[in-house]
Protein backbone atom coordinates (compact mmCIF):
# COMPACT_ATOMS: atom_id res chain seq x y z
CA UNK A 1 100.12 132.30 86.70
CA UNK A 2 97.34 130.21 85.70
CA UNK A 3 96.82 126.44 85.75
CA UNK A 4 97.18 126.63 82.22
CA UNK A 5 99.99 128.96 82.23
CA UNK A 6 101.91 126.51 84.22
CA UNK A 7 101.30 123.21 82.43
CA UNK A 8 102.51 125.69 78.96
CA UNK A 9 105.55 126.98 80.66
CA UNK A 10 106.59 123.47 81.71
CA UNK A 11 105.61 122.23 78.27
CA UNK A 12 107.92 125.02 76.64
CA UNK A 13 111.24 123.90 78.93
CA UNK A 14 110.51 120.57 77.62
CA UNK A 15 109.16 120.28 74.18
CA UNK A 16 109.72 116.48 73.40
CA UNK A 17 108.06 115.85 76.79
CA UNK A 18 104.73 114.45 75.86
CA UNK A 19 103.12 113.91 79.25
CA UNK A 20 103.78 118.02 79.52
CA UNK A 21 102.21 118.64 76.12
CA UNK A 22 99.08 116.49 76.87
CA UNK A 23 98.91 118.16 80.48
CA UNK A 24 98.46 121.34 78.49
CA UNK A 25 95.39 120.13 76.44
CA UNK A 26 93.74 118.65 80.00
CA UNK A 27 94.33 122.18 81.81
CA UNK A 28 92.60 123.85 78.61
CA UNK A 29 89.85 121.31 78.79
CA UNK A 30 89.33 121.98 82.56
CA UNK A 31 89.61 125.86 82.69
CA UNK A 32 87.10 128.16 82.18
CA UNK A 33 87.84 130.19 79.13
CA UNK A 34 86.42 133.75 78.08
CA UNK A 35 85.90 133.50 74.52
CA UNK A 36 85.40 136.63 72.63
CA UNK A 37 81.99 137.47 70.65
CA UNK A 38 80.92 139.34 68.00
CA UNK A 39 78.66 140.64 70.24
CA UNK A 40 76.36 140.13 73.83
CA UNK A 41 74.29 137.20 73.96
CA UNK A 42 70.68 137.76 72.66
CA UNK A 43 67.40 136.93 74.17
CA UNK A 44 67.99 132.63 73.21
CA UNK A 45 71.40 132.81 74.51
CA UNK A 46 72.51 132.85 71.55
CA UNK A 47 76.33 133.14 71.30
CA UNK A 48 78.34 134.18 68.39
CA UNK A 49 81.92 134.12 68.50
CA UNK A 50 83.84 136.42 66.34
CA UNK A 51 85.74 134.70 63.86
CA UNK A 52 89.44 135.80 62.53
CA UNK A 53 90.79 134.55 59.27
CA UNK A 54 94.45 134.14 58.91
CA UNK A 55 96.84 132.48 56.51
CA UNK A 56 96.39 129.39 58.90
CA UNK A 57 92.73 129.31 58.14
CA UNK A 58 89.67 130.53 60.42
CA UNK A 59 90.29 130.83 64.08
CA UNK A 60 88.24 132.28 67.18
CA UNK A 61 89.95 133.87 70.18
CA UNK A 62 89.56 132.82 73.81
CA UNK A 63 91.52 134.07 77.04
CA UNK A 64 92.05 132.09 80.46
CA UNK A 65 91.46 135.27 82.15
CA UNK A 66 88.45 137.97 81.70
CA UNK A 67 91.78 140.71 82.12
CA UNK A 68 93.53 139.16 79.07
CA UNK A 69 90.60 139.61 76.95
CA UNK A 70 90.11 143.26 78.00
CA UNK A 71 93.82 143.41 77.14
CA UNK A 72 93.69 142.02 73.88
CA UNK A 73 90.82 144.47 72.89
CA UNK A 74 92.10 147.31 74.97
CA UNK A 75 88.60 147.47 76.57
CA UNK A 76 85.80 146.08 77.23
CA UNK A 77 84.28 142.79 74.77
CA UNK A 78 81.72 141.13 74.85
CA UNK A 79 82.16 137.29 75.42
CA UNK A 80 80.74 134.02 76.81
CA UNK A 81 82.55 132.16 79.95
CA UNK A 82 82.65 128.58 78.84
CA UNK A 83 84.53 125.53 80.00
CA UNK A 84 87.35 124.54 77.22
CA UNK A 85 86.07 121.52 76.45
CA UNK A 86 82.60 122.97 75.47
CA UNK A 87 83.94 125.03 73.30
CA UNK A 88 86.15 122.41 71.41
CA UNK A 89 82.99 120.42 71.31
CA UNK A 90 81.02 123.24 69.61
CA UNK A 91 83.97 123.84 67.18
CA UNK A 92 84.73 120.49 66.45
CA UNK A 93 84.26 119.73 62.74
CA UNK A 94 83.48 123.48 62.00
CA UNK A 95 87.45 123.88 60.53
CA UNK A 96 88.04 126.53 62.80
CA UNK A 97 90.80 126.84 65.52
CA UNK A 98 91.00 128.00 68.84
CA UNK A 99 93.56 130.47 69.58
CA UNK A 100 94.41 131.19 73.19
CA UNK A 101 96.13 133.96 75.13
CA UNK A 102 96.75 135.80 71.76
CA UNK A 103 99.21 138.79 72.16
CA UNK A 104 98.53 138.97 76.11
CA UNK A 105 100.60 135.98 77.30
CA UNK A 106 103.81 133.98 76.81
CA UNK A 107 101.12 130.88 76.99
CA UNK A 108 99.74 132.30 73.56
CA UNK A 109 98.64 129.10 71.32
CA UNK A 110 97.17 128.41 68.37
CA UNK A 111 95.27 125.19 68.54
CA UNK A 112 94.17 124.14 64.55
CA UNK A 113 90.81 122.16 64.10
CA UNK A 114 92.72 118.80 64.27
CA UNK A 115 93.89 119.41 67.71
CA UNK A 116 90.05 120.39 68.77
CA UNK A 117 88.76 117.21 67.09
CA UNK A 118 91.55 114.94 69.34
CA UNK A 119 90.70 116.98 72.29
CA UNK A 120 87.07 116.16 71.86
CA UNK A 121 87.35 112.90 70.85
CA UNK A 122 89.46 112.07 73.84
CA UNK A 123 87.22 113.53 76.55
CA UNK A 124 84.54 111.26 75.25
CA UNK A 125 86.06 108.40 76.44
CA UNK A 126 84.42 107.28 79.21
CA UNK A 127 85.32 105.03 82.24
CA UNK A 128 83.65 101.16 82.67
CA UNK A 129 81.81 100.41 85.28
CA UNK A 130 82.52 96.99 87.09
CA UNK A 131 82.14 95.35 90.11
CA UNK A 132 84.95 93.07 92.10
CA UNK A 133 85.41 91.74 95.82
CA UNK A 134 88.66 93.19 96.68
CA UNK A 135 90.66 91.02 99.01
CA UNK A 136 93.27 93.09 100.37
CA UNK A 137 94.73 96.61 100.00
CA UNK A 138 98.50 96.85 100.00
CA UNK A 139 100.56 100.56 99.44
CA UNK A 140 101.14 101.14 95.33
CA UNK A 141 103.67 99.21 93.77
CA UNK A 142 104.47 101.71 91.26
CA UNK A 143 107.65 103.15 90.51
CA UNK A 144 108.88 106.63 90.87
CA UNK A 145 108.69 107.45 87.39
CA UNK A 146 104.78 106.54 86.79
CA UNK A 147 104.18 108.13 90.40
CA UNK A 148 105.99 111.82 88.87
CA UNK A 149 103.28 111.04 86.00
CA UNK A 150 100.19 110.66 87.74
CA UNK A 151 100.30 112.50 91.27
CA UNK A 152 100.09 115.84 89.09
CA UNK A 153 97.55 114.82 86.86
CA UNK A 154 95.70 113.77 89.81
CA UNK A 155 96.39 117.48 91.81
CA UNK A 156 94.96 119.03 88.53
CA UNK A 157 91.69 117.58 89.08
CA UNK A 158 91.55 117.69 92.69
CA UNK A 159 91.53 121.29 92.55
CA UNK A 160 88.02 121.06 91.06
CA UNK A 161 86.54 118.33 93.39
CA UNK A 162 86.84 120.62 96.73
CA UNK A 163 84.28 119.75 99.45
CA UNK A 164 83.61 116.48 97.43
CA UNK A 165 85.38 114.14 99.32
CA UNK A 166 87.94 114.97 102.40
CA UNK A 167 90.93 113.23 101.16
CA UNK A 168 91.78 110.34 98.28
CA UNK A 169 93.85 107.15 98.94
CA UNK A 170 96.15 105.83 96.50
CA UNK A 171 96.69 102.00 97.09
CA UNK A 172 97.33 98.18 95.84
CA UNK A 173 94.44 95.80 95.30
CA UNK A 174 94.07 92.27 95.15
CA UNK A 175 90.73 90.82 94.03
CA UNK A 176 89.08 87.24 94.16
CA UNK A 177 90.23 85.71 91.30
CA UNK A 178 93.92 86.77 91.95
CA UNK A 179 93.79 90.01 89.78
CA UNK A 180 96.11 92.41 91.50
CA UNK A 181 95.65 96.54 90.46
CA UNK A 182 95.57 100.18 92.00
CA UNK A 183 92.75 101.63 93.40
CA UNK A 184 92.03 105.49 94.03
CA UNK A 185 89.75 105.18 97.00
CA UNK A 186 87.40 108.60 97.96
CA UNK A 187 85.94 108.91 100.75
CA UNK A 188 82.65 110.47 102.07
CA UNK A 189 81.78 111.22 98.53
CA UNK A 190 78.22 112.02 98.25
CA UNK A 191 76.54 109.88 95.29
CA UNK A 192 75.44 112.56 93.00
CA UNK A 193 79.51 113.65 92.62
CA UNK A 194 80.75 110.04 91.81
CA UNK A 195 80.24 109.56 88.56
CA UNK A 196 81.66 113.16 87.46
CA UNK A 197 84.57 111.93 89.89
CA UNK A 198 85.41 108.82 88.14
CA UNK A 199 84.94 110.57 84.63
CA UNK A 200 87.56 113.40 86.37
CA UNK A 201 90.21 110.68 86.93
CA UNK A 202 89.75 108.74 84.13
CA UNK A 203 90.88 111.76 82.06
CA UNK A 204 93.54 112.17 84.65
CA UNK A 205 94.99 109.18 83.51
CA UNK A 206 93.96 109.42 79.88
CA UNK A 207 96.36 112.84 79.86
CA UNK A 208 99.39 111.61 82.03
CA UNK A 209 101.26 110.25 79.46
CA UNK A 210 101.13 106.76 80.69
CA UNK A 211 100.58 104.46 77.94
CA UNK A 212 97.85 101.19 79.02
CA UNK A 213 97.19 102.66 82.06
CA UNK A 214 94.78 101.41 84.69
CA UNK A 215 93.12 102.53 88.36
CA UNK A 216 89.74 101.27 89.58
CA UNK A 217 88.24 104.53 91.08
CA UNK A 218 85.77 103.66 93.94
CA UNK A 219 84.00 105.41 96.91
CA UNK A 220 84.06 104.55 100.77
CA UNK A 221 82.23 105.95 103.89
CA UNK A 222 85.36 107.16 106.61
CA UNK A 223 83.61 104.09 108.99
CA UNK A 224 84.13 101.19 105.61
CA UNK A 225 86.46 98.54 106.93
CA UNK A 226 88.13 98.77 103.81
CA UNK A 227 88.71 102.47 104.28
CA UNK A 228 90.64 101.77 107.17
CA UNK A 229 92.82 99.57 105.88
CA UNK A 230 93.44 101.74 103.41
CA UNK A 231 94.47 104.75 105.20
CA UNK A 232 97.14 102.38 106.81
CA UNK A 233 98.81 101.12 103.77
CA UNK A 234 97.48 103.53 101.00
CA UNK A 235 98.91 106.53 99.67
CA UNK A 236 96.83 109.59 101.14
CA UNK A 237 95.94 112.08 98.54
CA UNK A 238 94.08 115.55 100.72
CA UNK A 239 91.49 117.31 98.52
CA UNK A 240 91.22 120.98 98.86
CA UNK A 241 88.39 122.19 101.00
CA UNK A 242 85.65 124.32 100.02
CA UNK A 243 86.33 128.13 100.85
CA UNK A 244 83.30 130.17 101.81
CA UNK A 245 84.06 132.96 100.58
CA UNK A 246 83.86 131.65 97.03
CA UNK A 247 81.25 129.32 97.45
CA UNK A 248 78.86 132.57 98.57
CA UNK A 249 80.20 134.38 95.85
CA UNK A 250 79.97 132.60 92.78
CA UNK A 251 80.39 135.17 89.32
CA UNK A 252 77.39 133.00 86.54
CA UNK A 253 78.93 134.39 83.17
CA UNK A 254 77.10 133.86 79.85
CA UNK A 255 76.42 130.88 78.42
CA UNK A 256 77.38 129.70 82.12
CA UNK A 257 73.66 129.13 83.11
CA UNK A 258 72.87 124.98 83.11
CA UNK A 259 69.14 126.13 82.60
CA UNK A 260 70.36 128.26 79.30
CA UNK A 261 73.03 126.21 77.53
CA UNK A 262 74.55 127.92 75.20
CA UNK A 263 74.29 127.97 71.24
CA UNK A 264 77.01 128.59 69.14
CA UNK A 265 76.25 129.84 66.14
């Protein structure tokens, strides 16, 4: 099974759950989806996806895996790799759907424009950046319930960071000034990573289901004082680490290129 399988499965056994159907939209964001084309790319990288009309309205087709495509069309199609968010982005406002998994998968969904305008809308969001002088860590004071909520949504995104950072730390903060928080501390984080990081977990929390929710994300060397403290007290969170044989081997689909974005026509 997929991520995205998953999170819909879990989502099915508990409809009203609405942590479980926003965990859905966050896997769909994250996952690279295969959507299906009218035909290859041109010469501008040019995409064109093929377009269905049903008595729902207009939808395109995408599949979470290159086999379920082939499936669907029983053969080969031509189609564009894309992340699921760029591909609500592009359809957002067009009043077309996305449809996903169609007749392949008991994950099948059919997500109408609305849904792609939320989705977009919400991955805009970005988080602030501030600056406080922490002046002590303790371990999280949160209780099990919010915990069951956010360690997942946090695993979900860790499976993207590997080789970012070697492990995450989950703690209590109190700053000067007597504000008291969480803080999700990485560490050995090169600089480049941290702001994609930060934007990671701030969706994270955005798609828990936790309602006013709050972490301060920052990043610490291993040798930081306040790392050490941390690893003490703080909930450790390990990252997954980088596997060689799929960093040498890394599959560039269309309209996967970051010197050819894609157009969507």
């Amino acid at each position: 099974m997929t991520p995205y399988d998953r999170a819909h499965a879990a989502m099915d056994a508990d409809p009203e759950n609405e942590a479980l159907r926003l965990a859905v939209y966050d896997r769909l964001a994250d996952a690279e989806l295969f959507l299906l084309l009218e035909h290859e790319p041109d010469a501008d990288n040019d995409i064109i996806p093929q377009v269905f009309e049903t008595e729902e309205g207009d939808f395109v087709l995408a599949f979470d895996l290159e086999e379920r495509l082939a499936a669907f069309g029983e053969g080969p199609a031509p189609y564009a790799a894309l992340p699921g968010r760029v591909i609500a982005q592009h359809l957002a406002g067009e009043n077309i759907g996305l449809g996903i998994n169609l007749g392949v998968a008991d994950s099948a969904m059919l997500l109408p424009p609305e849904a792609l305008e939320w989705l977009t809308h919400t991955l805009t969001h970005t988080p602030v950046a501030a600056e406080a002088r922490p002046l002590g860590f303790d371990a999280p004071a949160l209780p099990p319930a919010v915990l069951a909520l956010l360690l997942p949504a946090f695993t979900a995104k860790f499976d993207q960071l590997a080789g970012l950072a070697s492990h995450a730390l989950l703690g209590g903060v109190t700053y000067e000034g007597g504000r008291r928080g969480h803080v999700l501390a990485f560490l050995g984080t090169p600089e480049p990573a941290r702001a994609g990081i930060a934007k990671a977990m701030h969706e994270a929390l955005t798609f828990s289901g936790l309602e006013a929710g709050e972490l301060d994300v920052t990043f610490l060397s291993e040798e930081d004082p306040a790392a050490q403290v941390l690893l003490e007290k703080a909930l450790v969170l390990h990252l997954p680490e980088v596997e060689e044989d799929t960093a040498q081997h890394v599959h560039v689909g269309p309209g996967m290129d970051p010197d050819k974005p894609p157009v969507l026509r």
